[in-house]
C-alpha atoms as a PDB file:
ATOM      1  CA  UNK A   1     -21.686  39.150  -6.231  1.00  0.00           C
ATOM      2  CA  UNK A   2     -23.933  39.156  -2.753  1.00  0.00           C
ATOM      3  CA  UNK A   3     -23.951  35.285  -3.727  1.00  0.00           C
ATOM      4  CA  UNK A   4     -20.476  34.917  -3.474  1.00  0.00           C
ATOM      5  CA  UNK A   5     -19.342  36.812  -0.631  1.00  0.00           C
ATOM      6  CA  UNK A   6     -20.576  36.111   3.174  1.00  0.00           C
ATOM      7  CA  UNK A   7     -23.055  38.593   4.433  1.00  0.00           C
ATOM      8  CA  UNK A   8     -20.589  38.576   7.832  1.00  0.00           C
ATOM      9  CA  UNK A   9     -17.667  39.811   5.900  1.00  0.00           C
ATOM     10  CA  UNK A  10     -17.175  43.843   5.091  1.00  0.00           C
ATOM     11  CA  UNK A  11     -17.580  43.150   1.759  1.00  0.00           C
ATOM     12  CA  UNK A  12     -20.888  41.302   1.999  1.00  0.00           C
ATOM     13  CA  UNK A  13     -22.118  44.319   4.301  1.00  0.00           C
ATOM     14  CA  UNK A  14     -21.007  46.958   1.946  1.00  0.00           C
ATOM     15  CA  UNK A  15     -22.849  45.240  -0.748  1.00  0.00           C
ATOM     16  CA  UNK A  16     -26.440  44.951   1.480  1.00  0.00           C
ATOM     17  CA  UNK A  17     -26.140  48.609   2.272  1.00  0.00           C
ATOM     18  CA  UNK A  18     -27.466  49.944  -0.805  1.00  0.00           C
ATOM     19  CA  UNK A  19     -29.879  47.109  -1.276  1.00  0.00           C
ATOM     20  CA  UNK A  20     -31.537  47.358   1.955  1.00  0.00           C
ATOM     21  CA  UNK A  21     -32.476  51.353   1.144  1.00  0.00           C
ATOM     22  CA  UNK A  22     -32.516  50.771  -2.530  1.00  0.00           C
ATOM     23  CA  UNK A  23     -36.572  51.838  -2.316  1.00  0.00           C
ATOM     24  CA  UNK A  24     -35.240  54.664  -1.125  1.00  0.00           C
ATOM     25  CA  UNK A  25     -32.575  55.742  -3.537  1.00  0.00           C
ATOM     26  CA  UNK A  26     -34.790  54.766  -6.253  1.00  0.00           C
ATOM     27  CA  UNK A  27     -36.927  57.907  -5.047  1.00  0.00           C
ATOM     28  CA  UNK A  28     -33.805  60.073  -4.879  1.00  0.00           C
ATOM     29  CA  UNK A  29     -32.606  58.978  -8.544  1.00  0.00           C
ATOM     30  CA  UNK A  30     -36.467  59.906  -9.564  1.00  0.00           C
ATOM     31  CA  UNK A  31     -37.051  63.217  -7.651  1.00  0.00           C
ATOM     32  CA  UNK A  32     -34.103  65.828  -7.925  1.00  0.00           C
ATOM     33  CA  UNK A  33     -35.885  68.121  -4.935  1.00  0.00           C
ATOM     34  CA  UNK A  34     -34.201  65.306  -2.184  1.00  0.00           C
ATOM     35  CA  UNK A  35     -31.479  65.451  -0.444  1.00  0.00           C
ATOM     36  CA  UNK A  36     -29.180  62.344  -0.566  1.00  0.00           C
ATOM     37  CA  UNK A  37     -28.806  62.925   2.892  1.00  0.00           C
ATOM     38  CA  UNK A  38     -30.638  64.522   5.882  1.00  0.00           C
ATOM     39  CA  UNK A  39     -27.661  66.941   7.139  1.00  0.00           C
ATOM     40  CA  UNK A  40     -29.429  70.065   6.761  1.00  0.00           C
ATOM     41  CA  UNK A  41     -32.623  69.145   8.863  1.00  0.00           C
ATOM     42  CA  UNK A  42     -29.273  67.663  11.624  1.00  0.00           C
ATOM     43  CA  UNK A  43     -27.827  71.229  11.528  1.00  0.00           C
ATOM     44  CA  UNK A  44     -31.883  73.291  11.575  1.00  0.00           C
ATOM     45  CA  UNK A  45     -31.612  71.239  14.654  1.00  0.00           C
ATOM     46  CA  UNK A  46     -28.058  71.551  16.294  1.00  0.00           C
ATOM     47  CA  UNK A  47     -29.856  74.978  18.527  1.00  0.00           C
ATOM     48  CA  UNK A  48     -32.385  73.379  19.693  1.00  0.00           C
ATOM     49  CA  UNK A  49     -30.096  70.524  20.995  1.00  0.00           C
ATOM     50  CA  UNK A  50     -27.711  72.944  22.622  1.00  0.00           C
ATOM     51  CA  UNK A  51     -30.662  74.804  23.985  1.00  0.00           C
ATOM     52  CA  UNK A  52     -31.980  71.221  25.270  1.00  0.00           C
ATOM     53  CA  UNK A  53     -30.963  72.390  28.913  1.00  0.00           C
ATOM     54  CA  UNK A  54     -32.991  75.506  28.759  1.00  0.00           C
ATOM     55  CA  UNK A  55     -36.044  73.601  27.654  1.00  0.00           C
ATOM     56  CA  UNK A  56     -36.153  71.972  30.835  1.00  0.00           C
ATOM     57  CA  UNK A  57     -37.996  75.445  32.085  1.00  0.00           C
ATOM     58  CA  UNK A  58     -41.371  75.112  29.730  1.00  0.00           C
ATOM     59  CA  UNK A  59     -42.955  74.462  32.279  1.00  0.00           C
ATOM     60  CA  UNK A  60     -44.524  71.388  30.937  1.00  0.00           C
ATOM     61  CA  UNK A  61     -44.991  68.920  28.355  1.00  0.00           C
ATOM     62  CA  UNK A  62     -46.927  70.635  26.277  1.00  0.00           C
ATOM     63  CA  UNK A  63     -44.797  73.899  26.730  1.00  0.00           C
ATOM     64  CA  UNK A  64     -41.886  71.437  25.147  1.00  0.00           C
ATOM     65  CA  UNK A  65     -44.429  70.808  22.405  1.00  0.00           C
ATOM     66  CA  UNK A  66     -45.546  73.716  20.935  1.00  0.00           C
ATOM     67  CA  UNK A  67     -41.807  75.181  21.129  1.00  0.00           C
ATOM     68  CA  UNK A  68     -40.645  72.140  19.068  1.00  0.00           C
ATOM     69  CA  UNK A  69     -43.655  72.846  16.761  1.00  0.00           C
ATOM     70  CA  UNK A  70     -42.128  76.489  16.335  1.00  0.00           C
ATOM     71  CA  UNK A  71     -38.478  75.302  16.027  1.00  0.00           C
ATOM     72  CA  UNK A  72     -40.114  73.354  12.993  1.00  0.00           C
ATOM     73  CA  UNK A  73     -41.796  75.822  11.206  1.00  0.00           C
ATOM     74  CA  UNK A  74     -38.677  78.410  11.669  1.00  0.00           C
ATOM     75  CA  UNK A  75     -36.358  75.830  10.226  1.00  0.00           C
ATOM     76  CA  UNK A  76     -38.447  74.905   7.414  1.00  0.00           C
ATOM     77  CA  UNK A  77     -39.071  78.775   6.068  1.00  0.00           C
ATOM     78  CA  UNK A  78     -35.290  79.202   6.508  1.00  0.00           C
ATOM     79  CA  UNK A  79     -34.519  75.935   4.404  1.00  0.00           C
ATOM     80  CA  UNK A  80     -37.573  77.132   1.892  1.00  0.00           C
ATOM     81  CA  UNK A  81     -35.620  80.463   1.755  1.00  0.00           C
ATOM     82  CA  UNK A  82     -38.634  82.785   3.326  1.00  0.00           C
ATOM     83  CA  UNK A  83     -37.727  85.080   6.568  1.00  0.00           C
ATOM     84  CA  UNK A  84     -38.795  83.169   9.210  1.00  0.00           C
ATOM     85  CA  UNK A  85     -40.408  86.801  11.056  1.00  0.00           C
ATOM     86  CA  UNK A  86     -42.349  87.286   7.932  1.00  0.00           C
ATOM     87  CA  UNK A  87     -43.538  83.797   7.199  1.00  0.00           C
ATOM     88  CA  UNK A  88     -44.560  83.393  11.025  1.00  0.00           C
ATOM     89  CA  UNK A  89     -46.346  86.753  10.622  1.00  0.00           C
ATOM     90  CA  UNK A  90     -48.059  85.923   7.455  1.00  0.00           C
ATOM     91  CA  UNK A  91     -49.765  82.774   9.071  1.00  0.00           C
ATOM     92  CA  UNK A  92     -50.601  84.059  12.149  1.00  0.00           C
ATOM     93  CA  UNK A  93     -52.346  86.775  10.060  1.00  0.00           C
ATOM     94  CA  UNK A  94     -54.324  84.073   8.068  1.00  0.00           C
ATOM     95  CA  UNK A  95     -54.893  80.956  10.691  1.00  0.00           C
ATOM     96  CA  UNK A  96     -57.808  82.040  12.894  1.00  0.00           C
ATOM     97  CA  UNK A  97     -60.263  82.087   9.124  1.00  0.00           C
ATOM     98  CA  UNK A  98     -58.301  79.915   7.264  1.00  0.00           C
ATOM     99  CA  UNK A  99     -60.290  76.673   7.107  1.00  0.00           C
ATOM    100  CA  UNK A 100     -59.006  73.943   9.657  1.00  0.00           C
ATOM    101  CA  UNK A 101     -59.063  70.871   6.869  1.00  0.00           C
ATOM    102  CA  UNK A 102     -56.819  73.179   4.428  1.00  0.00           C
ATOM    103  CA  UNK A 103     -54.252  73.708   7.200  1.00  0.00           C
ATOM    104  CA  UNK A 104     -51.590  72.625   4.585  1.00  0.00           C
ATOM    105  CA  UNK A 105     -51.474  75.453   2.453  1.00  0.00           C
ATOM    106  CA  UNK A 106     -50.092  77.786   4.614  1.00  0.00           C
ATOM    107  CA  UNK A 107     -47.107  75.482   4.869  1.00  0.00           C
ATOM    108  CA  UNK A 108     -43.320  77.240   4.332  1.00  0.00           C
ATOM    109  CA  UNK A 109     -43.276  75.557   0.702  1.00  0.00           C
ATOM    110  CA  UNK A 110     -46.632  76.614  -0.198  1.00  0.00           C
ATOM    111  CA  UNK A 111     -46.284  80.356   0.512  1.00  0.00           C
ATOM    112  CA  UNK A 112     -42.840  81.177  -0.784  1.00  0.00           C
ATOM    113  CA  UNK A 113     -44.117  82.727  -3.748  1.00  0.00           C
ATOM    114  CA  UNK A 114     -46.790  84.610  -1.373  1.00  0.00           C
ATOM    115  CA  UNK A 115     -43.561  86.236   0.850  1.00  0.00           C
ATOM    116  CA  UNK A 116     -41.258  86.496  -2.440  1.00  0.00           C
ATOM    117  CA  UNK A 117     -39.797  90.032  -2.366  1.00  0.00           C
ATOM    118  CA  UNK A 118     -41.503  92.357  -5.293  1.00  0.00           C
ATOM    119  CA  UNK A 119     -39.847  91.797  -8.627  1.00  0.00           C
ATOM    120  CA  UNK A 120     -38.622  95.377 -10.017  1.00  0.00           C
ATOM    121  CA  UNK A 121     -39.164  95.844 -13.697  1.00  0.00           C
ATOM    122  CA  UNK A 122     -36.408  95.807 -15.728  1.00  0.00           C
ATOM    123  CA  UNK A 123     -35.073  98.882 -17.697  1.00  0.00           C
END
């Protein structure tokens, strides 16, 4: 059909849409973990954009840095569904002796089932 129609036209554009991401979609059809789209990382970030103003006050680059580093790892437990006051307290428990080439594992999807609340036992 991409034959047929001119790559100008809306139809021809419409039809080159899904085959210039088709390496991607292929990896969304395989893995059922993705997302088909990224709206939840654009909302994670929607208060750190309206705080953007604020920011200004880090008092340097590498102020704006680590802060952005945090706003990461709060967002990510929240979308991994861990508190994000418990998961920051459970790595800055473990990071000063947990070795520096294993930094990985104490990633929000890693320790979920670490934080999970205690399962009761049923009656």
């Amino acid at each position: 059909m991409l034959g047929k129609t001119s790559r100008k036209r809306v139809l021809g554009k419409a039809l080159l849409y899904p085959l210039n991401r088709w390496e991607a979609l292929c990896r969304y059809r395989d893995d059922g973990r993705l997302e088909i789209d990224n709206l939840a990382a654009e909302r994670a970030l929607r208060g750190p954009g309206l705080g953007r103003k604020n920011m200004l006050f880090f008092g340097s680059d590498a102020g704006g840095d680590r802060a952005a580093g945090l706003y990461s790892l709060v967002e990510s437990a929240k979308l991994n569904g861990l508190d994000p006051e418990a998961y920051l307290r459970y790595i800055f428990e473990r990071i000063s002796s947990h070795p520096c080439d294993r930094i990985e594992e104490l990633l929000p999807w890693h320790v979920t089932d670490a934080l999970a609340p205690p399962r009761t036992k049923a009656a």
